[in-house]
Protein backbone atom coordinates (compact mmCIF):
# COMPACT_ATOMS: atom_id res chain seq x y z
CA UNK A 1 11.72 59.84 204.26
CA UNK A 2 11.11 57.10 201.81
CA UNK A 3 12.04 53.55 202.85
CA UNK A 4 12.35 52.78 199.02
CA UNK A 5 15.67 53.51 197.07
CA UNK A 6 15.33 54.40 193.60
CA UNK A 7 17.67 53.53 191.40
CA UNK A 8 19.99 56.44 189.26
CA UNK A 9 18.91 55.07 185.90
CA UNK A 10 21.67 56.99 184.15
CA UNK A 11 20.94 57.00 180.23
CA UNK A 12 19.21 53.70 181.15
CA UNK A 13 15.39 53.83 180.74
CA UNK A 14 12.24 52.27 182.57
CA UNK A 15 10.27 49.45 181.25
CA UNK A 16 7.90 49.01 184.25
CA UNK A 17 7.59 50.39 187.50
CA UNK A 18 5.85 48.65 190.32
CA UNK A 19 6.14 50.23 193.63
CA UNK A 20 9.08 47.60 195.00
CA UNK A 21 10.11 46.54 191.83
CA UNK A 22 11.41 48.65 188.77
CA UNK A 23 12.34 46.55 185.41
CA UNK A 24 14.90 48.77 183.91
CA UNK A 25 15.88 48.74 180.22
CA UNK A 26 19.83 48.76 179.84
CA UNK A 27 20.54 51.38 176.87
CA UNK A 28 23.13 50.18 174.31
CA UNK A 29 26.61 51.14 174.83
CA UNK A 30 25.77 51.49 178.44
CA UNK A 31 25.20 49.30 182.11
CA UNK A 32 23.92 48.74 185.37
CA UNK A 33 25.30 47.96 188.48
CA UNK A 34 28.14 45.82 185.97
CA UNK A 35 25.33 44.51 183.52
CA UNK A 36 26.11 45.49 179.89
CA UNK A 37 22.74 44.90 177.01
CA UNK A 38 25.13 42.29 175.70
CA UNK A 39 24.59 40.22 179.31
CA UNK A 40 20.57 41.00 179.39
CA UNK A 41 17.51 43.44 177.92
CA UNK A 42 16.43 44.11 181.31
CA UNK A 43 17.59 43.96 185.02
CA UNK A 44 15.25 43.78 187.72
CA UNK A 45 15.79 46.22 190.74
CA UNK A 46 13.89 46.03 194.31
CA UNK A 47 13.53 49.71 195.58
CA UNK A 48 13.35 48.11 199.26
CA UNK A 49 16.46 46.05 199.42
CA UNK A 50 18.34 48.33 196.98
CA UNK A 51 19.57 45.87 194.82
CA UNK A 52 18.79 43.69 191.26
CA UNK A 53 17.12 40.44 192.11
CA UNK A 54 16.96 39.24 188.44
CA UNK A 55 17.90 39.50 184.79
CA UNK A 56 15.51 39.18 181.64
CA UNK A 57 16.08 38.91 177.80
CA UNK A 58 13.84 40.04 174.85
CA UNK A 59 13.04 36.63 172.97
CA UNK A 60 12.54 37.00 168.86
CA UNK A 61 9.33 36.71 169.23
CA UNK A 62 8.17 39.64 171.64
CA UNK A 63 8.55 37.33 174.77
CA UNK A 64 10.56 38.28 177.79
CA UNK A 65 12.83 35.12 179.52
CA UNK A 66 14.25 35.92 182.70
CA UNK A 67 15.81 34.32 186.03
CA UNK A 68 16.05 35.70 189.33
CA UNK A 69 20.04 36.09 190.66
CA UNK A 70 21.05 33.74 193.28
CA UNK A 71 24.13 31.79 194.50
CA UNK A 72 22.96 29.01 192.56
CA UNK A 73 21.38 28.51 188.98
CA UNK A 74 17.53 29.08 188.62
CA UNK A 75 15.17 28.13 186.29
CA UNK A 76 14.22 31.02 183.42
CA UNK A 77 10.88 31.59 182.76
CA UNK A 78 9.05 33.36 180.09
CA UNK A 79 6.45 35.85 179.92
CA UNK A 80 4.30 37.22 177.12
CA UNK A 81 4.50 41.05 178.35
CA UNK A 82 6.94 43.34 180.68
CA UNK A 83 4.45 43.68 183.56
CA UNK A 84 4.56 40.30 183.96
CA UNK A 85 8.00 39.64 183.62
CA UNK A 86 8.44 42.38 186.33
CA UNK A 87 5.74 40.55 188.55
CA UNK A 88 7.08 36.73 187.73
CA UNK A 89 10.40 37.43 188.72
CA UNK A 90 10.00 39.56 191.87
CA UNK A 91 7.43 36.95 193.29
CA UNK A 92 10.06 33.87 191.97
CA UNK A 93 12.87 36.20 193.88
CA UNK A 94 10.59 37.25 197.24
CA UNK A 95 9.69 33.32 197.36
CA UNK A 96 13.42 32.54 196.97
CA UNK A 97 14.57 34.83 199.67
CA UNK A 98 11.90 33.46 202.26
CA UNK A 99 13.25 29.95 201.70
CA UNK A 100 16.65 30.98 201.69
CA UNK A 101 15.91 33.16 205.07
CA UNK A 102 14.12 30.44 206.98
């Protein structure tokens, strides 16, 4: 048995898929986990916790902005392609969680 859960993408679709971390598309007219395309492009889900970690935006320009989801605000960062926007964010969010662990 896998300890990674994968998400039920629904008529959602996946933009990258890293073996923790899945960057999921949100379709129009549809959501995840309460996230609607109007809120964000993407949503960032980690297949070990079972959870989204972070939220990301398609900029005019091609460019993906995104923040990780915490109990307070966080910076948002850009990146120039989806892989990185996948890896950005889950490294901002696993660096997050260690500080907020102790």
């Amino acid at each position: 048995m896998s300890k990674y859960i994968r998400p039920d993408l629904g008529k959602n679709s996946l933009a990258y898929r890293g073996l923790r971390y899945w960057l999921i598309e949100i379709a129009p007219d549809n959501e995840f986990e309460g996230w609607k395309k109007s809120d964000c492009d993407f949503v960032l889900f980690d297949c070990l916790l079972g959870g989204l970690v972070a939220l990301a935006k398609k900029n005019e320009g091609g460019r993906i902005s995104g923040k990780i989801i915490a109990h307070v605000e966080t910076d948002t960062h850009e990146f120039s392609s989806l892989r990185d926007a996948a890896n950005g964010l889950a490294a901002e969010a696993e660096g997050y969680g260690s500080m907020v662990d102790g």
